[in-house]
C-alpha atoms as a PDB file:
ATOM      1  CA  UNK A   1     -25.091  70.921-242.600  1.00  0.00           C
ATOM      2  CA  UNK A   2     -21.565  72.188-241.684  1.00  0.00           C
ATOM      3  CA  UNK A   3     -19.441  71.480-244.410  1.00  0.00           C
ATOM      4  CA  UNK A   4     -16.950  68.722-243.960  1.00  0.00           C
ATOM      5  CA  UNK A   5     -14.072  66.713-245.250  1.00  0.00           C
ATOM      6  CA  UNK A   6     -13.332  63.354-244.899  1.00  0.00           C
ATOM      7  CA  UNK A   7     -10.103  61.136-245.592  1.00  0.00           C
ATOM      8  CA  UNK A   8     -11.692  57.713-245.562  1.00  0.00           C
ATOM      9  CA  UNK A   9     -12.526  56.928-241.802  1.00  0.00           C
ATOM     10  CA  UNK A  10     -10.798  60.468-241.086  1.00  0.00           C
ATOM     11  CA  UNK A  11     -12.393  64.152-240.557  1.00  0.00           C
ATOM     12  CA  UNK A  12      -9.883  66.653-242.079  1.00  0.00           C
ATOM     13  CA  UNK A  13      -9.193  69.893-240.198  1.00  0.00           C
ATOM     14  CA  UNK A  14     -11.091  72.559-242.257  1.00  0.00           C
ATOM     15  CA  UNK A  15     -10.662  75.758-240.044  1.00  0.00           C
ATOM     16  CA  UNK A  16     -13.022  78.642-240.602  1.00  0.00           C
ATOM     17  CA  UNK A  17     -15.929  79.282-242.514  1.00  0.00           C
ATOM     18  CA  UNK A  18     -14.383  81.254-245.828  1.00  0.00           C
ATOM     19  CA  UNK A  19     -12.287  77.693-246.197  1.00  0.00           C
ATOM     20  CA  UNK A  20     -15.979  75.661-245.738  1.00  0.00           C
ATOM     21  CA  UNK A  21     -17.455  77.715-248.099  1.00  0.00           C
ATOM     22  CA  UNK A  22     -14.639  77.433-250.779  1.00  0.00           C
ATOM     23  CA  UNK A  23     -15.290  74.017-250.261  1.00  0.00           C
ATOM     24  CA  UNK A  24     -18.623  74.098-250.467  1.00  0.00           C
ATOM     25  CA  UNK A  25     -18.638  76.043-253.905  1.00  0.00           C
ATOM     26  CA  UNK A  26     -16.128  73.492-255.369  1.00  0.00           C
ATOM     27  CA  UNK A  27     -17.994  70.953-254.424  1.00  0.00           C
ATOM     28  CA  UNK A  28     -20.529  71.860-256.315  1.00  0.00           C
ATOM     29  CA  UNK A  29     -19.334  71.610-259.444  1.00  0.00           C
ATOM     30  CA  UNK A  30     -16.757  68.465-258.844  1.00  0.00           C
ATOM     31  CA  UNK A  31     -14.532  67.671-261.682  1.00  0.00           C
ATOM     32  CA  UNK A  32     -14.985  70.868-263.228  1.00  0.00           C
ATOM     33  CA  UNK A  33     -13.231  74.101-263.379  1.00  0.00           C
ATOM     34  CA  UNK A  34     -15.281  77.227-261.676  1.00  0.00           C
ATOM     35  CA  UNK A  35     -14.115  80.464-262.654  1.00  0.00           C
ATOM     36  CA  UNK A  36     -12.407  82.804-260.142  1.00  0.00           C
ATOM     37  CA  UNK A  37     -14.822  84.886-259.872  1.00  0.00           C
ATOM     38  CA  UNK A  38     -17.644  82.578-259.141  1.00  0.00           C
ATOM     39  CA  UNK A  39     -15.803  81.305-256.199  1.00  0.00           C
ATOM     40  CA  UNK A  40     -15.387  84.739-254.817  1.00  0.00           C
ATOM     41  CA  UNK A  41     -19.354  85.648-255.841  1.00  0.00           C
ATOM     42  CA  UNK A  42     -20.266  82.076-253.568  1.00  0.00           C
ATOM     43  CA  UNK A  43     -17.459  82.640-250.393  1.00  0.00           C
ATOM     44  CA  UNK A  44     -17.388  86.237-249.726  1.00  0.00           C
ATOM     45  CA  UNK A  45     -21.341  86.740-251.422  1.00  0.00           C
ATOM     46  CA  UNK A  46     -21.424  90.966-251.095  1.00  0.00           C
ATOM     47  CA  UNK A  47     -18.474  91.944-249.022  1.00  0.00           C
ATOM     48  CA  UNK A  48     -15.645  90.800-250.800  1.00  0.00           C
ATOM     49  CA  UNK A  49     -12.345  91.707-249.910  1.00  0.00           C
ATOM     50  CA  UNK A  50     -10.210  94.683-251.783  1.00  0.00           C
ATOM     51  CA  UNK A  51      -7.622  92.641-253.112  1.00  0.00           C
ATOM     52  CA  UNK A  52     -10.672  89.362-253.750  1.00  0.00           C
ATOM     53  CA  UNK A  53      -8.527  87.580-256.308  1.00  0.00           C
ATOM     54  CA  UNK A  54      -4.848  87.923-254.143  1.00  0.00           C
ATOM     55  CA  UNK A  55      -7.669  86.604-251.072  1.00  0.00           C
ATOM     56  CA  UNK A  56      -8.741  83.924-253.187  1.00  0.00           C
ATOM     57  CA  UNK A  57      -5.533  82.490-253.667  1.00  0.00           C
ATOM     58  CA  UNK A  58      -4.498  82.397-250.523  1.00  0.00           C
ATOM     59  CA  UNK A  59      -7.738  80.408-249.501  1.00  0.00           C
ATOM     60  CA  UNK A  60      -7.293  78.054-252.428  1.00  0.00           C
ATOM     61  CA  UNK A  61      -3.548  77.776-250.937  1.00  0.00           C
ATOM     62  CA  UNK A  62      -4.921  76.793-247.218  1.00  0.00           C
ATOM     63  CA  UNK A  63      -7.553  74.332-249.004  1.00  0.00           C
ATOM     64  CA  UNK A  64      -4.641  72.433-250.573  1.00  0.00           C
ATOM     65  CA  UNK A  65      -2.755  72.479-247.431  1.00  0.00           C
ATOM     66  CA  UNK A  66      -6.049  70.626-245.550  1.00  0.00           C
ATOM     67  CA  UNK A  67      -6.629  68.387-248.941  1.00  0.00           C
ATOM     68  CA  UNK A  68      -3.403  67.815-250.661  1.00  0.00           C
ATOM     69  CA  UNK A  69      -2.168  69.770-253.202  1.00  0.00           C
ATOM     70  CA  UNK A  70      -3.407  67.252-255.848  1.00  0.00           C
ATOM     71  CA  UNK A  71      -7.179  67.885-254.607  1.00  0.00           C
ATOM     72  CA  UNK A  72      -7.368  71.550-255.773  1.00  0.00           C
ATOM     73  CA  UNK A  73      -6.006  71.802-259.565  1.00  0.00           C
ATOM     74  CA  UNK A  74      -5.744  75.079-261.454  1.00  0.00           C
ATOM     75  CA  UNK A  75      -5.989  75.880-265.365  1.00  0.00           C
ATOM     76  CA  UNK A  76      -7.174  78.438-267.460  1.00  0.00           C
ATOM     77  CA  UNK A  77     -11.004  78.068-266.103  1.00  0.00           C
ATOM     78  CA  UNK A  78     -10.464  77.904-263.115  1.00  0.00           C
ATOM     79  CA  UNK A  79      -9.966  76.118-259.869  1.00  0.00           C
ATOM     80  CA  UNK A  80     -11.348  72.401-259.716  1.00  0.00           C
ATOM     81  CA  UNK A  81     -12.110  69.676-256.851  1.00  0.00           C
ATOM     82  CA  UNK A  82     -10.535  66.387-257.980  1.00  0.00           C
ATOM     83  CA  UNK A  83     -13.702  64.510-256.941  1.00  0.00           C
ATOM     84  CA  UNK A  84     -16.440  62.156-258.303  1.00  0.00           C
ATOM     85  CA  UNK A  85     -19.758  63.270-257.580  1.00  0.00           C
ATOM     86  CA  UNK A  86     -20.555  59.953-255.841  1.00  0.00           C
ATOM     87  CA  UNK A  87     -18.408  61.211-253.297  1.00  0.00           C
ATOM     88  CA  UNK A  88     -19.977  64.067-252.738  1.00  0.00           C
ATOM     89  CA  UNK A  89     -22.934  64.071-250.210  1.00  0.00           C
ATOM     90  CA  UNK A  90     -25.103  66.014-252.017  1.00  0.00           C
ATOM     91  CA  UNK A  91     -24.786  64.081-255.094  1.00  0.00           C
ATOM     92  CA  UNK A  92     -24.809  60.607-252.912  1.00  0.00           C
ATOM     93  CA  UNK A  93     -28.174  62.270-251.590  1.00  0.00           C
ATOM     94  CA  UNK A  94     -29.848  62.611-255.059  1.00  0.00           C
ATOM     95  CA  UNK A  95     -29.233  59.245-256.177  1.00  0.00           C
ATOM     96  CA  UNK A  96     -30.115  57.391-253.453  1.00  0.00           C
ATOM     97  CA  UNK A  97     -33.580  59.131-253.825  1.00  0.00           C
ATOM     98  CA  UNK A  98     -33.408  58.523-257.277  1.00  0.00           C
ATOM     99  CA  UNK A  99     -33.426  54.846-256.679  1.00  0.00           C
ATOM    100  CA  UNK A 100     -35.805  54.798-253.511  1.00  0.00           C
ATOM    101  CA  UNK A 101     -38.602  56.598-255.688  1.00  0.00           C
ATOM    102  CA  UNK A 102     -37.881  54.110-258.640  1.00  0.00           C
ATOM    103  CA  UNK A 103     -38.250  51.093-256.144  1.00  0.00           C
ATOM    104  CA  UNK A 104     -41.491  52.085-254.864  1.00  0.00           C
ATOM    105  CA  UNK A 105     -42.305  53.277-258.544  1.00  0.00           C
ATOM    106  CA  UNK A 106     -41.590  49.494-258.935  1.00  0.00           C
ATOM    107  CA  UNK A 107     -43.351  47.900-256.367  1.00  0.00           C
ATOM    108  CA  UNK A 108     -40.385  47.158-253.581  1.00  0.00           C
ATOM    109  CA  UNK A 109     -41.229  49.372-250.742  1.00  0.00           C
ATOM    110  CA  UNK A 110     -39.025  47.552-248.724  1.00  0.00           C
ATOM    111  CA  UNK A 111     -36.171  48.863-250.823  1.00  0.00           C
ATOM    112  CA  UNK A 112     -37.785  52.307-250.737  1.00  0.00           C
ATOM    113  CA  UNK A 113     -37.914  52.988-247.747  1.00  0.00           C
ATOM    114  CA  UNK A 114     -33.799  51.396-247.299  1.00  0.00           C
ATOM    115  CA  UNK A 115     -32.774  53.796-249.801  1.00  0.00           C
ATOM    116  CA  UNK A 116     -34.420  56.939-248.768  1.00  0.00           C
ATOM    117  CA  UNK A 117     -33.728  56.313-245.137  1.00  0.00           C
ATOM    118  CA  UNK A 118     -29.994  56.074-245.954  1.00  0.00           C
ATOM    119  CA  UNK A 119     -30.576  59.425-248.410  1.00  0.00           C
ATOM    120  CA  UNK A 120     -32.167  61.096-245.244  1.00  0.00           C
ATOM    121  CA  UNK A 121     -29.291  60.166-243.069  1.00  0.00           C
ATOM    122  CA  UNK A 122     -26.673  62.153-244.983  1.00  0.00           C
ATOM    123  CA  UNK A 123     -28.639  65.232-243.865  1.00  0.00           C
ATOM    124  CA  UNK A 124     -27.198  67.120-240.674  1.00  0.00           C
ATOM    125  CA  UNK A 125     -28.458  70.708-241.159  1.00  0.00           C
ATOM    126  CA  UNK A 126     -29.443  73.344-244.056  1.00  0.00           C
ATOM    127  CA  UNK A 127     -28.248  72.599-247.279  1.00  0.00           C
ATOM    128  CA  UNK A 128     -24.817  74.577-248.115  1.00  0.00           C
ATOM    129  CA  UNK A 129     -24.690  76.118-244.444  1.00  0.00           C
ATOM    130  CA  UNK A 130     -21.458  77.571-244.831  1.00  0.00           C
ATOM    131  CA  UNK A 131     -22.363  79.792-247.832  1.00  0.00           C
ATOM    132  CA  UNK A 132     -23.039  83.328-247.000  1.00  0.00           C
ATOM    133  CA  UNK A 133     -25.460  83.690-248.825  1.00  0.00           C
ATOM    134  CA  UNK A 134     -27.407  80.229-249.967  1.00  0.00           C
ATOM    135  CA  UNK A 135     -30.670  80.810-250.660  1.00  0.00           C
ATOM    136  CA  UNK A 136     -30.569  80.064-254.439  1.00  0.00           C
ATOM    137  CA  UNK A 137     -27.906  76.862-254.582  1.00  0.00           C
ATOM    138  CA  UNK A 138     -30.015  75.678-251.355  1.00  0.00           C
ATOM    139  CA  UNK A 139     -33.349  76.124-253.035  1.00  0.00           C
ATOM    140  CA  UNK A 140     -33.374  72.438-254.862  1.00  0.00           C
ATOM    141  CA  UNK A 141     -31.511  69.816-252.466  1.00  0.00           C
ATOM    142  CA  UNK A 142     -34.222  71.176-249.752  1.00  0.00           C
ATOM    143  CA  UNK A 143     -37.217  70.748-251.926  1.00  0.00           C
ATOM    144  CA  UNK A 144     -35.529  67.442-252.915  1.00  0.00           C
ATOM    145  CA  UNK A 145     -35.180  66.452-249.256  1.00  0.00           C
ATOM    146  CA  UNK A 146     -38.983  67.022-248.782  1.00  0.00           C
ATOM    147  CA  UNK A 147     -39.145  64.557-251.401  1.00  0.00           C
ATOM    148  CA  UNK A 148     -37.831  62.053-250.330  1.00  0.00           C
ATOM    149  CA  UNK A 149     -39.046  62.639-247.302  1.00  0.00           C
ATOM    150  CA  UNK A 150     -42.902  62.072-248.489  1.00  0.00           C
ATOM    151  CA  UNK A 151     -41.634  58.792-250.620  1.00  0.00           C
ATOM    152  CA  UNK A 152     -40.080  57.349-247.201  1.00  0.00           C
ATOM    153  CA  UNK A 153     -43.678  58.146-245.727  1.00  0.00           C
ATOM    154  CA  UNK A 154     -45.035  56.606-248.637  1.00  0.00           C
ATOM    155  CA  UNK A 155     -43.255  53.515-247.892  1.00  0.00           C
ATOM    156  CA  UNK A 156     -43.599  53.034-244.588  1.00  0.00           C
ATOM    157  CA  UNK A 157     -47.509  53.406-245.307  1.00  0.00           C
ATOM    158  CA  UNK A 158     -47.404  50.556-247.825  1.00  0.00           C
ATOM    159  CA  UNK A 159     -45.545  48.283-245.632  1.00  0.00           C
ATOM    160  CA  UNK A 160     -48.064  49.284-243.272  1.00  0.00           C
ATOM    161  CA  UNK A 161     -45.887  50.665-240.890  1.00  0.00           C
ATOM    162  CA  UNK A 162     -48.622  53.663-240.452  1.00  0.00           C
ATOM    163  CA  UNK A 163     -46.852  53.630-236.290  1.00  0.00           C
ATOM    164  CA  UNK A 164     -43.836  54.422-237.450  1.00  0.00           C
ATOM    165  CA  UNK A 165     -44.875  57.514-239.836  1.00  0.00           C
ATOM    166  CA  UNK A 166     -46.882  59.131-237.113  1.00  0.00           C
ATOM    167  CA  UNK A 167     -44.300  61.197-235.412  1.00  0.00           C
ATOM    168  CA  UNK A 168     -42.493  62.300-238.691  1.00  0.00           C
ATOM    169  CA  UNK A 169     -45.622  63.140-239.826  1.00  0.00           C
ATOM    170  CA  UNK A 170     -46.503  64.930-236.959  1.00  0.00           C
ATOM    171  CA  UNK A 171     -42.830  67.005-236.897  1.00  0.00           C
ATOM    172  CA  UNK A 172     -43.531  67.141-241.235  1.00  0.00           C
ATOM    173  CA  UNK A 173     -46.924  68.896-240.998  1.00  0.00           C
ATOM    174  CA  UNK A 174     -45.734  71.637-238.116  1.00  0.00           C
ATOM    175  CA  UNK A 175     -42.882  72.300-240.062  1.00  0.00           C
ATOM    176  CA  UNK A 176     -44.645  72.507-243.418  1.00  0.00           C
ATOM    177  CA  UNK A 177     -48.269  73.292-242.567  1.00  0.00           C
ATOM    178  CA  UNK A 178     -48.662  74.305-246.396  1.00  0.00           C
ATOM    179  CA  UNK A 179     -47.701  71.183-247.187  1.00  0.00           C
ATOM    180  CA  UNK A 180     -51.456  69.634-248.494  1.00  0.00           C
ATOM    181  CA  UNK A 181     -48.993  65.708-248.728  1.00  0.00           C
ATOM    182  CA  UNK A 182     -48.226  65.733-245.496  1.00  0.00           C
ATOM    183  CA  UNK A 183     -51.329  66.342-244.512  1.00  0.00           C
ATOM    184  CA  UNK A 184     -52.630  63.721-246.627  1.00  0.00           C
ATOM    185  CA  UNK A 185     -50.233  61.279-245.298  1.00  0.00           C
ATOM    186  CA  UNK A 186     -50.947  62.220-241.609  1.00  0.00           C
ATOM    187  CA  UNK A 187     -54.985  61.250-242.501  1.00  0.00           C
ATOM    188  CA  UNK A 188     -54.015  57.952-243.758  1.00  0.00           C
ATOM    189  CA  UNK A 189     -51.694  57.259-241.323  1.00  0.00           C
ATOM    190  CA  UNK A 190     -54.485  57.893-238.300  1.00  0.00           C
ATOM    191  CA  UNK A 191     -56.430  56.007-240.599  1.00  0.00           C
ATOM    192  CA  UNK A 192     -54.479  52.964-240.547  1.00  0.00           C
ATOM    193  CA  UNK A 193     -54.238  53.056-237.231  1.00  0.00           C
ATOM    194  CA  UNK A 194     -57.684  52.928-236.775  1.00  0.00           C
ATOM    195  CA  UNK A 195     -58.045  56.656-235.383  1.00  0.00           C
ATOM    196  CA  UNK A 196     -60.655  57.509-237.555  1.00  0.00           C
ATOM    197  CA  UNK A 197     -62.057  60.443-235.095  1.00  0.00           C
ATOM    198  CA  UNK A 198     -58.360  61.738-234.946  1.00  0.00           C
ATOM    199  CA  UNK A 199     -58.206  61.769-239.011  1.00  0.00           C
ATOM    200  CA  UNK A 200     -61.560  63.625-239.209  1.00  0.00           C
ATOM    201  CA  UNK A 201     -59.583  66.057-236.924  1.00  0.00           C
ATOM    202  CA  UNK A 202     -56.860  66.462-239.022  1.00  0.00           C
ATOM    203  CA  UNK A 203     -59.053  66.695-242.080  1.00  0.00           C
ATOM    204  CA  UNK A 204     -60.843  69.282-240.416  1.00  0.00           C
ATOM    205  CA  UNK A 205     -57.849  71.035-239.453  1.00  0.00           C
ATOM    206  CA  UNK A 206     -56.117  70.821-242.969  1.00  0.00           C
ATOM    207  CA  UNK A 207     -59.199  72.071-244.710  1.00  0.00           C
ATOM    208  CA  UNK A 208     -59.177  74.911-242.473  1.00  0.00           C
ATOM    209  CA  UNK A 209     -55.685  76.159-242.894  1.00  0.00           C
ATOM    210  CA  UNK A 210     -55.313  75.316-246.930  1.00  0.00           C
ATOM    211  CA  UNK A 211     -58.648  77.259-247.073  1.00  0.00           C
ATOM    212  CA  UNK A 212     -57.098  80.443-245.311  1.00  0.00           C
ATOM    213  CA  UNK A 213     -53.835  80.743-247.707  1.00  0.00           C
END
């Protein structure tokens, strides 16, 4: 979603979207120095300004005003975000699915399905909104959030919570109707809930449209 910065229980005042973005691409890369002219590749994509590095600067400077001074550092690489990645959402995101996969990997569905929902929570939009132009960075946390959103179907299905799954099944396969899992999942799901001529419909319609890509 929208990018955002947080002070403990506090939302910091980020202004407009060039300062979300700068945000966003430091972020990214917490801890470690990113190059000047990455940053102005990732805010201002193919319409940079005349004077981008002078621009730059001046963003970094309204950043540090939001953040604290200490939160944007400067050396010979670059500009860094004096972050751990833990704190970063993003980051947060891909560990908690880390561990929800390894606890149904495991055996502990229960678990599973505490971990991914809490990795699904941190979602509140597209990945990297604010970047102009996102496709690329944006590419991996959204295939990772299909992820973990088949392993938190997955779990509810082996703690046969099969009610539960329905609907996000139903919202995962219009969504993704490509998507041959979810359409698995949706079959068992009827399945388990004993709607054995709605599963032969959803076969039926699965079969049809993976047959006509």
């Amino acid at each position: 979603g929208t990018t955002e910065a947080w002070s403990g229980p506090t939302p910091l005042p980020l202004g407009g979207p060039r300062l979300r973005a700068l945000l966003t691409a430091l972020a990214l890369r917490p801890g470690r120095p990113v190059p000047p002219q990455t940053l102005i590749d990732e805010v201002w994509a193919d319409a940079p300004p005349g004077d981008a590095a002078a621009a730059l600067q001046a963003l970094v400077a309204r950043l540090r005003r939001t953040l604290g001074r200490a939160a944007v550092t400067s050396g010979p690489g670059g500009y860094r975000l004096d972050a751990k990645r833990d704190a970063i959402d993003l980051f947060a995101f891909e560990g908690l699915v880390r561990e929800g996969e390894s606890a149904l990997n495991t055996g502990d569905p229960a678990a599973a399905a505490r971990l991914l929902t809490r990795a699904l929570d941190l979602w509140r939009g597209p990945a990297l909104a604010d970047l102009p132009d996102r496709t690329g960075a944006a590419a991996r946390p959204e295939a990772l959030r299909l992820t973990a959103l088949r392993l938190r179907i997955d779990a509810d299905l082996a703690l046969g919570d099969s009610a539960h799954a329905l609907p996000v099944l139903r919202g995962a396969v219009a969504g993704h109707p490509l998507d041959e899992a979810f359409r698995a999942q949706l079959i068992r799901a009827l399945r388990a809930e004993g709607r054995t001529a709605d599963a032969l419909v959803a076969y039926d319609e699965a079969r049809t449209v993976l047959a006509e890509t």
